[in-house]
Protein backbone atom coordinates (compact mmCIF):
# COMPACT_ATOMS: atom_id res chain seq x y z
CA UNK A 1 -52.73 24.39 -3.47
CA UNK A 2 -53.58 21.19 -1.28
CA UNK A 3 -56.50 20.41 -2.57
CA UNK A 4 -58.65 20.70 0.61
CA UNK A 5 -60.65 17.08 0.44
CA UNK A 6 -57.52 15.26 -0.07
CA UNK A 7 -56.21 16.88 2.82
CA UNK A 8 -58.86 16.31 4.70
CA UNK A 9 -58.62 12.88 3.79
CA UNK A 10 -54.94 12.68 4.12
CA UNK A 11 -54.51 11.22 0.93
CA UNK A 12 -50.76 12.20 -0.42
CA UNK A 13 -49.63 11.61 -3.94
CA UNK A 14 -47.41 13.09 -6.79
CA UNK A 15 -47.97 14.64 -10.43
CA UNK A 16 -45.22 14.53 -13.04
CA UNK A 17 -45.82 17.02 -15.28
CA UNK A 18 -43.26 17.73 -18.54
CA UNK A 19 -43.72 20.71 -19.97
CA UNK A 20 -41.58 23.44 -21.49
CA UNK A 21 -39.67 26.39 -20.33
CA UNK A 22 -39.45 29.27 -22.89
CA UNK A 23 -36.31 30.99 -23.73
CA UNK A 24 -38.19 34.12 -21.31
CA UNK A 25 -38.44 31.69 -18.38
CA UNK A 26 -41.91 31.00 -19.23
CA UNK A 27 -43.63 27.78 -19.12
CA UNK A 28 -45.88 25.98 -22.13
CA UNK A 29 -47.38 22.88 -22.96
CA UNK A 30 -47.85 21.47 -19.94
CA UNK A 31 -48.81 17.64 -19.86
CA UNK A 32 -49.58 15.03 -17.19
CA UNK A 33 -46.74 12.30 -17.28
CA UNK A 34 -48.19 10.50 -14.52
CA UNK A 35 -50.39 11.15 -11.94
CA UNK A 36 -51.38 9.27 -8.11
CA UNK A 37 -54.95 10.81 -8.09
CA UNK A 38 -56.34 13.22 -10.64
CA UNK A 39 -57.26 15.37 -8.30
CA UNK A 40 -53.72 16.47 -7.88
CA UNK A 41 -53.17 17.30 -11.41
CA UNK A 42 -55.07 20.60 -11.98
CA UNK A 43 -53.81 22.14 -9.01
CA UNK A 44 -49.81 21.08 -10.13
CA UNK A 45 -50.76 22.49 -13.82
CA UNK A 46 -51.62 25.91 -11.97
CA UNK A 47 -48.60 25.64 -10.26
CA UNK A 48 -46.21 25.47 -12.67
CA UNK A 49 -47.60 27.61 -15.00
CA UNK A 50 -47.10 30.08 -12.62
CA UNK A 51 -43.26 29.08 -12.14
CA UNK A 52 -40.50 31.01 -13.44
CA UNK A 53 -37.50 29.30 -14.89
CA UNK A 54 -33.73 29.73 -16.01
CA UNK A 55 -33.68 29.75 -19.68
CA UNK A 56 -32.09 26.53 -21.30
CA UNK A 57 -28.41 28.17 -22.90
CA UNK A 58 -26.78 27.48 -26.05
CA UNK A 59 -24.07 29.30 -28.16
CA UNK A 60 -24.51 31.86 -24.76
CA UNK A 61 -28.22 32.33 -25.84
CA UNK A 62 -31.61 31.62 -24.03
CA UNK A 63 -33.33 28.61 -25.79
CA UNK A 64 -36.81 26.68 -24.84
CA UNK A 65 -36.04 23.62 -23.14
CA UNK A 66 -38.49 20.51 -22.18
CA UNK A 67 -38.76 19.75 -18.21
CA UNK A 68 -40.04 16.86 -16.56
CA UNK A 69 -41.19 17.40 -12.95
CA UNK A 70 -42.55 15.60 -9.79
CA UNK A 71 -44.39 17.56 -7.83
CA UNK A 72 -45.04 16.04 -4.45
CA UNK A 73 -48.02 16.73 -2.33
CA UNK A 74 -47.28 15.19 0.73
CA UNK A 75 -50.02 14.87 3.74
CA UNK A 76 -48.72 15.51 7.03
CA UNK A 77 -50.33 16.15 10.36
């Protein structure tokens, strides 16, 4: 979710997050790479830990894998 004074604002901005995706699809340890405005970084880390992934595969089984991730929130009127 825009968060609703940055919109208001129309401040844009990204949050790269790295975090891991479980051999279930799940997502864990979720940590702010880099971030435009910490505003924009609880809002991302709700986000994704909502997500469901792909597995990472090896030897044709599901493993945990570590992600890194921009997530864009871009103001536009």
């Amino acid at each position: 979710t825009y968060p609703p004074e940055l919109r208001r604002a129309g401040i844009s901005g990204t949050v790269v997050l790295k975090f891991a995706v479980r051999a279930d699809g799940t997502t864990s340890k979720i940590t702010v790479e880099r971030s435009d405005n910490p505003a924009f970084e609880e809002p991302a880390i709700r986000a994704v830990r909502k997500w469901r992934f792909e597995p990472g595969e090896k030897d044709g089984k599901a493993v945990s894998v570590w992600v890194r991730l921009p997530i864009p929130f871009k103001f536009s009127r």
